[in-house]
Protein backbone atom coordinates (compact mmCIF):
# COMPACT_ATOMS: atom_id res chain seq x y z
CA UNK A 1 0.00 0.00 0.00
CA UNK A 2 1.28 3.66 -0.99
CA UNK A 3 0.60 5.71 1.54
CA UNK A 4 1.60 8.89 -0.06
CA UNK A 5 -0.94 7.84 -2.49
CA UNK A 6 -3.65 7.82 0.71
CA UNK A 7 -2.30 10.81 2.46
CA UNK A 8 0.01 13.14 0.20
CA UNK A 9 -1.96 14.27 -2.04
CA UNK A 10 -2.84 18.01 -1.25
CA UNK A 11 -2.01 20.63 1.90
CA UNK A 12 -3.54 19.44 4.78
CA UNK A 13 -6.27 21.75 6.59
CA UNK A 14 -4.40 22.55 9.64
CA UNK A 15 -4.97 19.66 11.11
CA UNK A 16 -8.27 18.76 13.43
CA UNK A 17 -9.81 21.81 15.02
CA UNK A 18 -11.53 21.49 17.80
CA UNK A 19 -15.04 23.46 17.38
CA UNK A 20 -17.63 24.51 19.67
CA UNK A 21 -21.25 25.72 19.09
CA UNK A 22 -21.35 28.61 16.43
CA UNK A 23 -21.09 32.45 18.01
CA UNK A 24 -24.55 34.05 18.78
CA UNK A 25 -25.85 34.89 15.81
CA UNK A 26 -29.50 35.08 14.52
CA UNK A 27 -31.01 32.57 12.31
CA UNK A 28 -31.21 35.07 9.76
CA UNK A 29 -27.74 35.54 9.83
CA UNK A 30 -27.05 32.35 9.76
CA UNK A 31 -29.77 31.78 6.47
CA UNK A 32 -28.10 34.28 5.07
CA UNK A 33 -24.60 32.81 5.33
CA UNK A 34 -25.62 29.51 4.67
CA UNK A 35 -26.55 30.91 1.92
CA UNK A 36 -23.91 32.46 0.46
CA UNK A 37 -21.86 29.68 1.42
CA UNK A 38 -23.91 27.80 -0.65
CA UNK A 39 -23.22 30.21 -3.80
CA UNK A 40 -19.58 30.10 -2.82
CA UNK A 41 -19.59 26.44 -2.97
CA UNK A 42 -21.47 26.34 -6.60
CA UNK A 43 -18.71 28.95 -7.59
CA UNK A 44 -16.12 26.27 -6.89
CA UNK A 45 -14.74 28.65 -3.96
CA UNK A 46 -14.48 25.50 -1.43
CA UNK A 47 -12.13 27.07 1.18
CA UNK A 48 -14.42 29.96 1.24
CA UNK A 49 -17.82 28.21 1.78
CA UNK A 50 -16.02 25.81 4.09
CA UNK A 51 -14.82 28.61 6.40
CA UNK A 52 -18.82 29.78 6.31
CA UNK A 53 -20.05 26.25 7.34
CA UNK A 54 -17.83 25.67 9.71
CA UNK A 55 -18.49 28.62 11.42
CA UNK A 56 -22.75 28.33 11.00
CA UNK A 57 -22.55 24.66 11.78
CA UNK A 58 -24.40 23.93 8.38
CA UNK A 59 -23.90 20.23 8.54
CA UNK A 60 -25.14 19.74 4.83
CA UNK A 61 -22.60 22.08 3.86
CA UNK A 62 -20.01 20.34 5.66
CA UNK A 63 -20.88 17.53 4.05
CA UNK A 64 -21.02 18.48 0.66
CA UNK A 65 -17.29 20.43 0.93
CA UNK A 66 -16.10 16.50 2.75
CA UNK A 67 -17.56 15.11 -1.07
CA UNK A 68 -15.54 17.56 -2.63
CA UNK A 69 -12.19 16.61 -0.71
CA UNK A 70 -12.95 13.32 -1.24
CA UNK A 71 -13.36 13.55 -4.92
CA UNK A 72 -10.16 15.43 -4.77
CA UNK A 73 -8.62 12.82 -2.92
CA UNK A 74 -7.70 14.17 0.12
CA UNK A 75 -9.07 11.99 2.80
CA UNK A 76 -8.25 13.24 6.04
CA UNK A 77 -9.51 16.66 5.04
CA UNK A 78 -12.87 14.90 3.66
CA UNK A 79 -13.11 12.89 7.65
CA UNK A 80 -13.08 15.95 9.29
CA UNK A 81 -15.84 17.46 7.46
CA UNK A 82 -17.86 14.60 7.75
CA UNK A 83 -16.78 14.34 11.50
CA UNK A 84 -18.25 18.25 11.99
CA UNK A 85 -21.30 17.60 10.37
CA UNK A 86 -21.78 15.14 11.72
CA UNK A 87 -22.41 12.87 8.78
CA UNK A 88 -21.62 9.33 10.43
CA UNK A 89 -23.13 7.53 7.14
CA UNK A 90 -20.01 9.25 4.85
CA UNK A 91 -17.08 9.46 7.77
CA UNK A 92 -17.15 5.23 8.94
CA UNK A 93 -15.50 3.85 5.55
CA UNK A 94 -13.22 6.52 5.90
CA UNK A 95 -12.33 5.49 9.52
CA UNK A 96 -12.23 1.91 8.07
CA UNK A 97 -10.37 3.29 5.68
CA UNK A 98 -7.99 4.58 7.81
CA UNK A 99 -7.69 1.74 10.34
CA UNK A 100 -6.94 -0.53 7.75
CA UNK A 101 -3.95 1.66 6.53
CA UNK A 102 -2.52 1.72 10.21
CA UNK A 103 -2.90 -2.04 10.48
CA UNK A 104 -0.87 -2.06 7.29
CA UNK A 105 1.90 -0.18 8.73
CA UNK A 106 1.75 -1.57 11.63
CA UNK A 107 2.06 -4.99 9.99
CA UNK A 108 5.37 -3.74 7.70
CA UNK A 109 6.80 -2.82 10.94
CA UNK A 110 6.29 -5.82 13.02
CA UNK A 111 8.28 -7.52 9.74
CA UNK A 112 11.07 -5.67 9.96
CA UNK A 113 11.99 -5.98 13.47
């Protein structure tokens, strides 16, 4: 298994972040920035409308920006977009995904020794 194939593709995001509920804002603010977030996101502007959803909470907008890192292949960025949503349904193969690459590497190592 290539990892850098798995993993290397693009800049990671920073790593995970931590997030708590979004600030006090209406929900007409947050309408509003959904919805430009959503225009963002048709625009191709990903970073953009991620920074929106993340900050609303707008888990279908998380979502959809985790199918675009995915497509992209970039599949720790896609998990934690998934993992904010919280879309369990879309983040599980990834964690499978994920566990089975560690269990690889953990296997090459165990044959070295």
């Amino acid at each position: 298994m290539d990892i850098k194939k798995v993993f290397g593709q693009n800049e990671p995001l920073k790593g995970f972040v931590k997030t708590t509920l979004p600030p006090g804002i209406t929900g007409v603010q947050k309408v509003a920035l959904n919805r430009k977030g959503n225009a963002l996101l048709n625009e191709g502007k990903v970073e953009e409308a991620r920074r929106i959803f993340e900050a609303t909470g707008y888990s279908d907008g998380l979502s959809r920006v985790g199918d675009h890192y995915r497509e992209q292949k970039r599949p720790l960025d896609a998990l934690r977009m998934y993992w904010l949503a919280p879309d369990r349904t879309k983040s599980e193969p990834l964690v499978q995904q994920l566990a089975e690459t560690i269990r690889a590497l953990l296997n090459e190592g165990s044959e070295d020794g």
